[in-house]
N, C-alpha and C. Protein backbone atom coordinates (compact mmCIF):
# COMPACT_ATOMS: atom_id res chain seq x y z
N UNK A 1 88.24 101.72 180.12
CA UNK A 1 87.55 100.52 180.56
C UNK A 1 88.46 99.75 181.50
N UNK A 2 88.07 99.56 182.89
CA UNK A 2 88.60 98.77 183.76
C UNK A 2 88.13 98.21 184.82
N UNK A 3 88.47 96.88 185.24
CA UNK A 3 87.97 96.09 185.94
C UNK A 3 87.02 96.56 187.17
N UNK A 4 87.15 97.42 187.86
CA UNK A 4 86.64 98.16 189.08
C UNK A 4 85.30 98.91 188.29
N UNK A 5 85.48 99.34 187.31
CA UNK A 5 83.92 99.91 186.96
C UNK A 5 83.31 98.79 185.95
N UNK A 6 83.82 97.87 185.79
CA UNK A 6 83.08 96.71 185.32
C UNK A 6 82.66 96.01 186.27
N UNK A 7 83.16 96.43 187.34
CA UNK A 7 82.47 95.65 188.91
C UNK A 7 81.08 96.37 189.29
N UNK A 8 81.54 97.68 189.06
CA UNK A 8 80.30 98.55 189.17
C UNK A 8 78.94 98.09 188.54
N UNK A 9 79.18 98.00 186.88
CA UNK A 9 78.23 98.10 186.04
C UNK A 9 77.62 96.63 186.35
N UNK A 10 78.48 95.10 186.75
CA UNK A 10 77.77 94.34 186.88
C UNK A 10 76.99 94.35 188.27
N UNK A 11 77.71 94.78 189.17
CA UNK A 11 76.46 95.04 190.61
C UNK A 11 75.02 95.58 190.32
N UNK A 12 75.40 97.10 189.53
CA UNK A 12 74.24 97.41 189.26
C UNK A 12 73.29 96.66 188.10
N UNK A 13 73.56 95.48 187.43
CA UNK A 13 72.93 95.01 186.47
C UNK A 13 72.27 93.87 187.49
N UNK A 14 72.67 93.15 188.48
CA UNK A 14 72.58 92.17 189.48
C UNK A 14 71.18 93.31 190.52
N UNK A 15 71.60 94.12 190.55
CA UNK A 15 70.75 95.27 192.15
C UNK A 15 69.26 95.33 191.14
N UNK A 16 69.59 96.30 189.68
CA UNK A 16 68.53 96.32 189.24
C UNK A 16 67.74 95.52 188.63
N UNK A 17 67.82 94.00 188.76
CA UNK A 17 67.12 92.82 188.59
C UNK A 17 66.96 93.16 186.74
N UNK A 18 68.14 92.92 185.96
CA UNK A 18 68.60 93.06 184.87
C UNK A 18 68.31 91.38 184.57
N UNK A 19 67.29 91.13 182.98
CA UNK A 19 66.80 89.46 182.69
C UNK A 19 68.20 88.96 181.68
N UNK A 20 67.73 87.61 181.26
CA UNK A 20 68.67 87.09 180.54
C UNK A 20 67.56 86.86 179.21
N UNK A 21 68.50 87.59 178.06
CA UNK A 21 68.19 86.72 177.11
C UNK A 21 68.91 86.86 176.17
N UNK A 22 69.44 85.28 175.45
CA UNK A 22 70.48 85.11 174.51
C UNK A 22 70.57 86.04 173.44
N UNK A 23 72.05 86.55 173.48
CA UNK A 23 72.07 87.23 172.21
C UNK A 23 71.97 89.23 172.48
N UNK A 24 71.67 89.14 174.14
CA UNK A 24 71.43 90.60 173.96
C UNK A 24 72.59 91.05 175.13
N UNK A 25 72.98 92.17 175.59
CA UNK A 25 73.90 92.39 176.06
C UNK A 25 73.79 94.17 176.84
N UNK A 26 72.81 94.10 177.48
CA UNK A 26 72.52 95.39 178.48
C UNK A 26 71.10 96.15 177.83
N UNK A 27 70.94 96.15 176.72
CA UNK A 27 70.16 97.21 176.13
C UNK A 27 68.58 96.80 176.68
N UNK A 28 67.42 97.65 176.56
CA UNK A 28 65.94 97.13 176.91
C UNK A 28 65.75 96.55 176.39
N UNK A 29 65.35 95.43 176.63
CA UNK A 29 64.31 94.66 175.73
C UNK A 29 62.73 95.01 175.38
N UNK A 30 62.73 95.42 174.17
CA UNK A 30 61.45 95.93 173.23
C UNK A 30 61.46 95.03 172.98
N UNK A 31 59.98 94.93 172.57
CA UNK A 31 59.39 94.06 171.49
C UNK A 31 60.04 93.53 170.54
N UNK A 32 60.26 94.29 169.91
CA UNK A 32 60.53 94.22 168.80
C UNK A 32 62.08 93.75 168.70
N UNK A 33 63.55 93.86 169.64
CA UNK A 33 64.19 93.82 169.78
C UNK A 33 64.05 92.03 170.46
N UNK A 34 63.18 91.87 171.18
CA UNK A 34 62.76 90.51 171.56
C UNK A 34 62.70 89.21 170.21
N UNK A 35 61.43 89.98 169.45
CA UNK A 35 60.86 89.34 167.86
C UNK A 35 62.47 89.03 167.12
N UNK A 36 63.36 90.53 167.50
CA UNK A 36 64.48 89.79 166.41
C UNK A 36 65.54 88.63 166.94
N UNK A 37 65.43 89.13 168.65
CA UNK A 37 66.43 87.48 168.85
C UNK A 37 65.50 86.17 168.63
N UNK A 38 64.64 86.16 169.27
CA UNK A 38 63.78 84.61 168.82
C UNK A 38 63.88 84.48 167.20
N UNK A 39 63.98 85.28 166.70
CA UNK A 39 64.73 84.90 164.88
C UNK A 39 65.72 84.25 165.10
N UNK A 40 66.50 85.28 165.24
CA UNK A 40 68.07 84.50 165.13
C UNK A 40 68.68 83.22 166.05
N UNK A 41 67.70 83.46 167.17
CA UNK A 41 68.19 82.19 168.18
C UNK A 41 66.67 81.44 168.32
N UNK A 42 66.37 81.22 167.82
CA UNK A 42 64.94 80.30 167.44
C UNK A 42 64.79 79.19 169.12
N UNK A 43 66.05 78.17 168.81
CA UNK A 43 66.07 77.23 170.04
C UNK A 43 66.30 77.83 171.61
N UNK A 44 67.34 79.44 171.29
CA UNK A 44 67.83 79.31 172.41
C UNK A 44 67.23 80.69 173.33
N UNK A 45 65.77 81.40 172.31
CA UNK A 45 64.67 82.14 172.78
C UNK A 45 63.99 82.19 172.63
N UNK A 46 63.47 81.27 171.28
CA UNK A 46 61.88 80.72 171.42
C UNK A 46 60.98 80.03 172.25
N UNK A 47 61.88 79.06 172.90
CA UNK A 47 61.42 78.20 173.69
C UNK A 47 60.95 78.68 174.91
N UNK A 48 61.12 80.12 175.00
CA UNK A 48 60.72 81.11 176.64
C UNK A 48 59.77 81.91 176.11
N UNK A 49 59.32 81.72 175.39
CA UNK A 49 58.42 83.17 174.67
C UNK A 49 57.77 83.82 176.13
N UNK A 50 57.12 82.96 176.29
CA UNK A 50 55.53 83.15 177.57
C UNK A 50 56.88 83.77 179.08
N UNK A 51 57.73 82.82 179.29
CA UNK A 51 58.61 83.81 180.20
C UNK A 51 58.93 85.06 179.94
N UNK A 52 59.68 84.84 178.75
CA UNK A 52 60.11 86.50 178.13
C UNK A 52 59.26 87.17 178.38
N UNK A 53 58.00 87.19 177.78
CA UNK A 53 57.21 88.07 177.52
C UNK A 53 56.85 88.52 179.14
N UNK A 54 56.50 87.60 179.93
CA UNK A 54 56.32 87.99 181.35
C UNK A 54 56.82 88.78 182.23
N UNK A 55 58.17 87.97 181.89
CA UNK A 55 59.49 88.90 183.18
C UNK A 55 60.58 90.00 182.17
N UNK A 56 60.68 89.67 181.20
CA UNK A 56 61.66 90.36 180.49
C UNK A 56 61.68 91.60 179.93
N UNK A 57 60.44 91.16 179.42
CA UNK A 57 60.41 92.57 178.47
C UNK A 57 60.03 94.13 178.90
N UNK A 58 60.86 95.29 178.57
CA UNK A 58 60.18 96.35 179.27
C UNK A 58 62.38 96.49 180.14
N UNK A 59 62.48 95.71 180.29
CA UNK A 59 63.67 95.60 181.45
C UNK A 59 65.00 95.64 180.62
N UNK A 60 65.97 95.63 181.26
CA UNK A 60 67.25 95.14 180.93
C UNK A 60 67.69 93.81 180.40
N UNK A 61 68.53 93.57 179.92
CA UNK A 61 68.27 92.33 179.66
C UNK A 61 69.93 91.99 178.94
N UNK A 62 70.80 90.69 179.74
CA UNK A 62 71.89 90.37 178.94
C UNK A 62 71.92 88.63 179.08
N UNK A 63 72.99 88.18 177.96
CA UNK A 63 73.41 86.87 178.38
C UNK A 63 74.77 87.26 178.70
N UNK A 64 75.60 85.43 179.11
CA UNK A 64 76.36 85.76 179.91
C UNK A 64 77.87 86.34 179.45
N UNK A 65 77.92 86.43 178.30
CA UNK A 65 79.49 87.38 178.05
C UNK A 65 78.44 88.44 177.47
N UNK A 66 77.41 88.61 177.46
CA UNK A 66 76.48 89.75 177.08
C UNK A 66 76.88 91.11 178.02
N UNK A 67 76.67 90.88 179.36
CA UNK A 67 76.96 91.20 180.57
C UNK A 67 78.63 92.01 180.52
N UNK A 68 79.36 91.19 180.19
CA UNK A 68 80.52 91.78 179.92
C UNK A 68 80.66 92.50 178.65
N UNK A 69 80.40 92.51 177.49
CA UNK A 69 80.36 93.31 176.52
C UNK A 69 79.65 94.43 176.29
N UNK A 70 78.63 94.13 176.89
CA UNK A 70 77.51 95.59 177.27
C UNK A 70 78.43 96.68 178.06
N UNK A 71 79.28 96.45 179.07
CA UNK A 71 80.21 97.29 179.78
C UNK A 71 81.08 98.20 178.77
N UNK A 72 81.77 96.97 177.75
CA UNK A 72 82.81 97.14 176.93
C UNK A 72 82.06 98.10 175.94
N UNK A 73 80.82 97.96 175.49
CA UNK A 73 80.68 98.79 174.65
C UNK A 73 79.74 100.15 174.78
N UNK A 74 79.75 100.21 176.22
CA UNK A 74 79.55 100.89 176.93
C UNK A 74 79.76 103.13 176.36
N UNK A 75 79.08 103.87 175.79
CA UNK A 75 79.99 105.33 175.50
C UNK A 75 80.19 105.75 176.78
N UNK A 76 80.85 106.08 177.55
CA UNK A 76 80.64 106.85 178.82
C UNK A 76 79.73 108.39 179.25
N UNK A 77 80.18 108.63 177.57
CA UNK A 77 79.49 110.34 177.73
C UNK A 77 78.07 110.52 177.58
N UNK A 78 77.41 108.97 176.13
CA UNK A 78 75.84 109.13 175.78
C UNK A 78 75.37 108.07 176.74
N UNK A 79 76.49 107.83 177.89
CA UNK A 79 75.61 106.04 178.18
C UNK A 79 74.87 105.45 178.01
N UNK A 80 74.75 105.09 176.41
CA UNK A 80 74.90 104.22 174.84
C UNK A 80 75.56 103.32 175.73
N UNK A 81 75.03 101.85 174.63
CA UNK A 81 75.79 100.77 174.64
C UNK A 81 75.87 100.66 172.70
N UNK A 82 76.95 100.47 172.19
CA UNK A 82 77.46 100.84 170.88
C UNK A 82 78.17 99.61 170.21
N UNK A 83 77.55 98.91 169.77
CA UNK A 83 77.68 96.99 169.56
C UNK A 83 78.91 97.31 169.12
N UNK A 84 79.77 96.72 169.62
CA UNK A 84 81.38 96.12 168.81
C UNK A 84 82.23 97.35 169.12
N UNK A 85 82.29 98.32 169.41
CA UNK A 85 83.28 99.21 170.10
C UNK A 85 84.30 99.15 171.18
N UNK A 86 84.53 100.56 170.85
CA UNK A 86 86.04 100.08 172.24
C UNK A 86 86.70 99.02 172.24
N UNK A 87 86.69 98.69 171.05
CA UNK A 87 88.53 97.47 171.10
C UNK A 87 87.47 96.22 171.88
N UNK A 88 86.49 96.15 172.15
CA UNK A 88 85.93 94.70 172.70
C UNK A 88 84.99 94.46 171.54
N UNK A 89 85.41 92.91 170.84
CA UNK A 89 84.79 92.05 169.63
C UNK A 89 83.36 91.39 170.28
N UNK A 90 82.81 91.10 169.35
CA UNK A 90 81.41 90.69 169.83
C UNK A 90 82.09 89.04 169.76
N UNK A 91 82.39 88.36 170.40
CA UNK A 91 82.79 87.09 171.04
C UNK A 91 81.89 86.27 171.82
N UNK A 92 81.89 84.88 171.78
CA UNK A 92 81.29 83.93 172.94
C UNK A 92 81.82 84.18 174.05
N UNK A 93 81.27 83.35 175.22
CA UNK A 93 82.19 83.08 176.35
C UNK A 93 84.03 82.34 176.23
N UNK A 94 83.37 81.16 175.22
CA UNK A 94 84.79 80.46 174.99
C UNK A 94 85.68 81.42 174.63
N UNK A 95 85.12 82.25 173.12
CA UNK A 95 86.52 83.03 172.71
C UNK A 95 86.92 84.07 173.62
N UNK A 96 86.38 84.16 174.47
CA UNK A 96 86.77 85.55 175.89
C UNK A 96 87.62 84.91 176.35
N UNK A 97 87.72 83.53 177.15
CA UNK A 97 88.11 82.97 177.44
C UNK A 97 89.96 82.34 176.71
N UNK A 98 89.56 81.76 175.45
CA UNK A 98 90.84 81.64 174.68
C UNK A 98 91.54 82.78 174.08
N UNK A 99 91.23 84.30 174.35
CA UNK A 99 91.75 85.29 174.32
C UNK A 99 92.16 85.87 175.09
N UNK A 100 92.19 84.91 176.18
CA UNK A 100 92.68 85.73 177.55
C UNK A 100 94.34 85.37 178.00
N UNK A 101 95.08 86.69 178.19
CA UNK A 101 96.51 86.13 178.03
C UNK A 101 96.90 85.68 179.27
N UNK A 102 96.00 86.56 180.52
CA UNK A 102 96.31 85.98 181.82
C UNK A 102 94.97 85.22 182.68
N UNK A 103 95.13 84.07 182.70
CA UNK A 103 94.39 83.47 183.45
C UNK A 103 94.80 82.01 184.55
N UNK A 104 94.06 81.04 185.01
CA UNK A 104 94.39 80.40 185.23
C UNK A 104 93.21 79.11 186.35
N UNK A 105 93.45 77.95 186.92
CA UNK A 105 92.51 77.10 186.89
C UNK A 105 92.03 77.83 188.42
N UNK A 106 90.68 77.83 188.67
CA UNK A 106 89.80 78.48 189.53
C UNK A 106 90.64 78.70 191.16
N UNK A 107 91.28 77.22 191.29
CA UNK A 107 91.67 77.81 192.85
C UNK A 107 93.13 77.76 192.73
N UNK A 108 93.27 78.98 191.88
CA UNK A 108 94.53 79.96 191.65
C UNK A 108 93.97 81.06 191.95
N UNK A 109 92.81 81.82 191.49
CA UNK A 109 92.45 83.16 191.65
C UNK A 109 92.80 83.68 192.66
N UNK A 110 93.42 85.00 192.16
CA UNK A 110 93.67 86.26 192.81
C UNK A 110 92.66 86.86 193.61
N UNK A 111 92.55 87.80 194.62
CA UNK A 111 91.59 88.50 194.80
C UNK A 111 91.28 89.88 194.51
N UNK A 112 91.21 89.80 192.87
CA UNK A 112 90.97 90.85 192.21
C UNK A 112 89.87 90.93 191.84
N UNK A 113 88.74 92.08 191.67
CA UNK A 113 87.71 92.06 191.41
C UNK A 113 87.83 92.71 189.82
N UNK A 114 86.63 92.19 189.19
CA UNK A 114 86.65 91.79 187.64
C UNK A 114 87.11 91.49 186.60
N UNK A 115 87.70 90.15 187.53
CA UNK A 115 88.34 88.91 186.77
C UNK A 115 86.97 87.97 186.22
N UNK A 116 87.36 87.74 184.65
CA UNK A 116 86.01 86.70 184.43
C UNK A 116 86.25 85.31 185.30
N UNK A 117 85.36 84.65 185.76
CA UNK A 117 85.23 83.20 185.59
C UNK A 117 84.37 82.40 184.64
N UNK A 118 84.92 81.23 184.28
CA UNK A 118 84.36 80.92 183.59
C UNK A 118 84.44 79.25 183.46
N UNK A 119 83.54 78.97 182.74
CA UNK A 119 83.71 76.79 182.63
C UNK A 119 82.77 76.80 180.86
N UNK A 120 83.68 75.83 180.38
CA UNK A 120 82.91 75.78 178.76
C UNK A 120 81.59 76.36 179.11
N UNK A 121 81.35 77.62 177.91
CA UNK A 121 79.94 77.69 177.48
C UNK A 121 79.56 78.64 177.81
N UNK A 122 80.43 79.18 179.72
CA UNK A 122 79.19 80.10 180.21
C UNK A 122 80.77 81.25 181.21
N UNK A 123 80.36 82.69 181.38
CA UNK A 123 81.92 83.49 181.72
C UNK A 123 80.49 84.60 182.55
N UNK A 124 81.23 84.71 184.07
CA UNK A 124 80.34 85.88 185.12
C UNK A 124 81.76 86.36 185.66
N UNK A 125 81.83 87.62 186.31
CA UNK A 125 82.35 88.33 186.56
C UNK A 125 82.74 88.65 188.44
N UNK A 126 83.82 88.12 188.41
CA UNK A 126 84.17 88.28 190.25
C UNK A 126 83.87 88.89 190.68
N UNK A 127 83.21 89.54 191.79
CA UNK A 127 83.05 91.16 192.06
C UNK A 127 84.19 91.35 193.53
N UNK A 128 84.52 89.78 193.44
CA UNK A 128 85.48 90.41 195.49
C UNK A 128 84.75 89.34 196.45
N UNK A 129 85.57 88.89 197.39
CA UNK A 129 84.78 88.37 198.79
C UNK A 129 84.15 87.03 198.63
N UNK A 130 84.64 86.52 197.77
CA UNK A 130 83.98 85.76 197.12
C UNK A 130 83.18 85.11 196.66
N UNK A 131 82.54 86.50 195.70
CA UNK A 131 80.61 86.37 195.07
C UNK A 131 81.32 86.97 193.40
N UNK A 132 80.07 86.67 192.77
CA UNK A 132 79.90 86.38 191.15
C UNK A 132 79.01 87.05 191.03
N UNK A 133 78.97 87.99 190.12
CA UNK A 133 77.65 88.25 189.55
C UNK A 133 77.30 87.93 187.67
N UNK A 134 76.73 87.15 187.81
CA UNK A 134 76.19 86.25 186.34
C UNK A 134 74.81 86.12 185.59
N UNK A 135 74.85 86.22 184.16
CA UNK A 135 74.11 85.94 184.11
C UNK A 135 73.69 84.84 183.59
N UNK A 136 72.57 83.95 184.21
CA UNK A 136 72.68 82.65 184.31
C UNK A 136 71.83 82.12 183.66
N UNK A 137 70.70 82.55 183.12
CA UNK A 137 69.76 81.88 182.43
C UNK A 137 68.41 82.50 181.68
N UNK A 138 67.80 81.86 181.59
CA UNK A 138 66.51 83.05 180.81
C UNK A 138 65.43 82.89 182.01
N UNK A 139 65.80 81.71 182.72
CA UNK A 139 64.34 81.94 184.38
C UNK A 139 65.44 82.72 185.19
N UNK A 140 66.45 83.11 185.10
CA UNK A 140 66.78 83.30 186.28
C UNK A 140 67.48 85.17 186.52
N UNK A 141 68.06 85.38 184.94
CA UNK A 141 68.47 86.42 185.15
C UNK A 141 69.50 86.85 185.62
N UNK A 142 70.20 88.14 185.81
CA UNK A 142 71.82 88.23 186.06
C UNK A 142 71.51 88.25 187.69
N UNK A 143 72.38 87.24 188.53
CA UNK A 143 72.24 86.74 189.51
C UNK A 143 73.43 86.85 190.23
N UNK A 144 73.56 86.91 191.55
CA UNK A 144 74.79 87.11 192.51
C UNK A 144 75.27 85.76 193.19
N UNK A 145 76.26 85.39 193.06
CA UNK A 145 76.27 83.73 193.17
C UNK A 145 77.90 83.63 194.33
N UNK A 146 78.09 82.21 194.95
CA UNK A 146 78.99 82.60 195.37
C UNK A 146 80.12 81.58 194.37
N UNK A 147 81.53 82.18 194.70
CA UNK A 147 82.10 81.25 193.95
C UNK A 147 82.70 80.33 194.36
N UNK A 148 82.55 79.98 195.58
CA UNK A 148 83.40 78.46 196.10
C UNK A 148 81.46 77.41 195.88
N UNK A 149 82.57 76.65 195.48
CA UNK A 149 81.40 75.36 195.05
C UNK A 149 80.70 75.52 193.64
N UNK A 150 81.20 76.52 193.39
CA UNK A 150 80.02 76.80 191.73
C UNK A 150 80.94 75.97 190.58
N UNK A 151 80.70 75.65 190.17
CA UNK A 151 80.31 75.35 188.53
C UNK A 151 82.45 75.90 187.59
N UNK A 152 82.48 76.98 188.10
CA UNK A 152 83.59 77.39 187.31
C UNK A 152 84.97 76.97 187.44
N UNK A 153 85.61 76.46 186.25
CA UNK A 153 87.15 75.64 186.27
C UNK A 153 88.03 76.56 186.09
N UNK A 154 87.90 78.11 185.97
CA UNK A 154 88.84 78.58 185.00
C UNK A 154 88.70 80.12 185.63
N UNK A 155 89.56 81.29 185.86
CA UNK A 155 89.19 82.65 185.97
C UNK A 155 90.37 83.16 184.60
N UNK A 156 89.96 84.47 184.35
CA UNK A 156 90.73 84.94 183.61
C UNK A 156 90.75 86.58 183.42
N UNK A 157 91.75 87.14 183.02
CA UNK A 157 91.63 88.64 182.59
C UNK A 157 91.24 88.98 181.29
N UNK A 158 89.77 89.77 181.67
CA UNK A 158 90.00 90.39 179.95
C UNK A 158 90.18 91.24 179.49
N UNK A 159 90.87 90.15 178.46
CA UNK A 159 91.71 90.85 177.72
C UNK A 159 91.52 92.18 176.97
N UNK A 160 90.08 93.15 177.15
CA UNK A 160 89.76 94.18 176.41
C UNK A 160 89.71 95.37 177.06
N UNK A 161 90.11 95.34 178.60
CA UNK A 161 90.03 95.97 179.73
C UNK A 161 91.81 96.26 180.43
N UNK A 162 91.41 96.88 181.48
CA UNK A 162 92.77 97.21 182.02
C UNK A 162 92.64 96.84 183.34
N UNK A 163 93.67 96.40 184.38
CA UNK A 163 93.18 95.95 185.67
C UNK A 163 94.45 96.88 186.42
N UNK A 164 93.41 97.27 187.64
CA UNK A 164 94.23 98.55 188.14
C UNK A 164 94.29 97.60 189.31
């Protein structure tokens, strides 16, 4: 696992118009896989049902350290995504973030591609040149953003990856 094919996997999650919804992290969204996050996240996917059901379902679908852990747990050989594998913990954004040994405040960044950025709450992935690919919301989906002027205080390495 390393930064350059985590650049990959988020382009292609950004190209193939991949949705957002809390709690899930690359896999399709079924039905039924839908029914169980609006359980568990009641406030933070119930409240989209009629979206979900519209744009989401049938598709891809991550939130935003979702996006990054879907990579991480990524098999290479069944390309499976395999919850909690490969040395990457099922974590928030924050704890990605406070587990990160190298990082630092946004206009420090390197120009390394798949370095997280991140600001309380929410962590998208550098890809280079300076664009983001994130995922940003449940209307909006994993999105290509740029990163001067956005939102993020903080970049960092993660820590579950290797940077070549």
């Amino acid at each position: 696992k390393n930064n350059l094919d985590l650049v990959q996997w988020a382009k292609n999650a950004y190209s193939r118009g991949w949705g957002y919804v809390w709690g899930t992290y690359g896999q399709v969204l079924t039905r039924s896989l839908y029914k169980a996050k609006a359980e568990q996240y009641p406030d933070e996917v119930g409240g989209y049902a009629d979206f979900i059901e519209e744009h989401w379902i049938g598709g891809r679908t991550a939130d935003c350290v979702g996006l990054i852990k879907g990579y991480g747990w990524l098999d290479a050989e069944t390309e499976e995504i395999v919850y909690n594998t490969n040395g990457m913990p099922d974590i928030t954004a924050n704890e990605m973030y406070h587990a990160a040994t190298v990082s630092g405040t946004i206009d420090t960044i390197p120009e390394t591609p798949g370095l997280a950025v991140w600001h309380e709450g929410h962590i998208g992935v550098y890809i280079g040149n300076g664009e983001v690919v994130e995922a940003m919301g449940t209307r909006y989906g994993v999105v290509k953003t740029k990163l001067e002027g956005a939102r993020w205080t903080h970049w960092l390495k993660i820590p579950y990856i290797s940077y070549d």
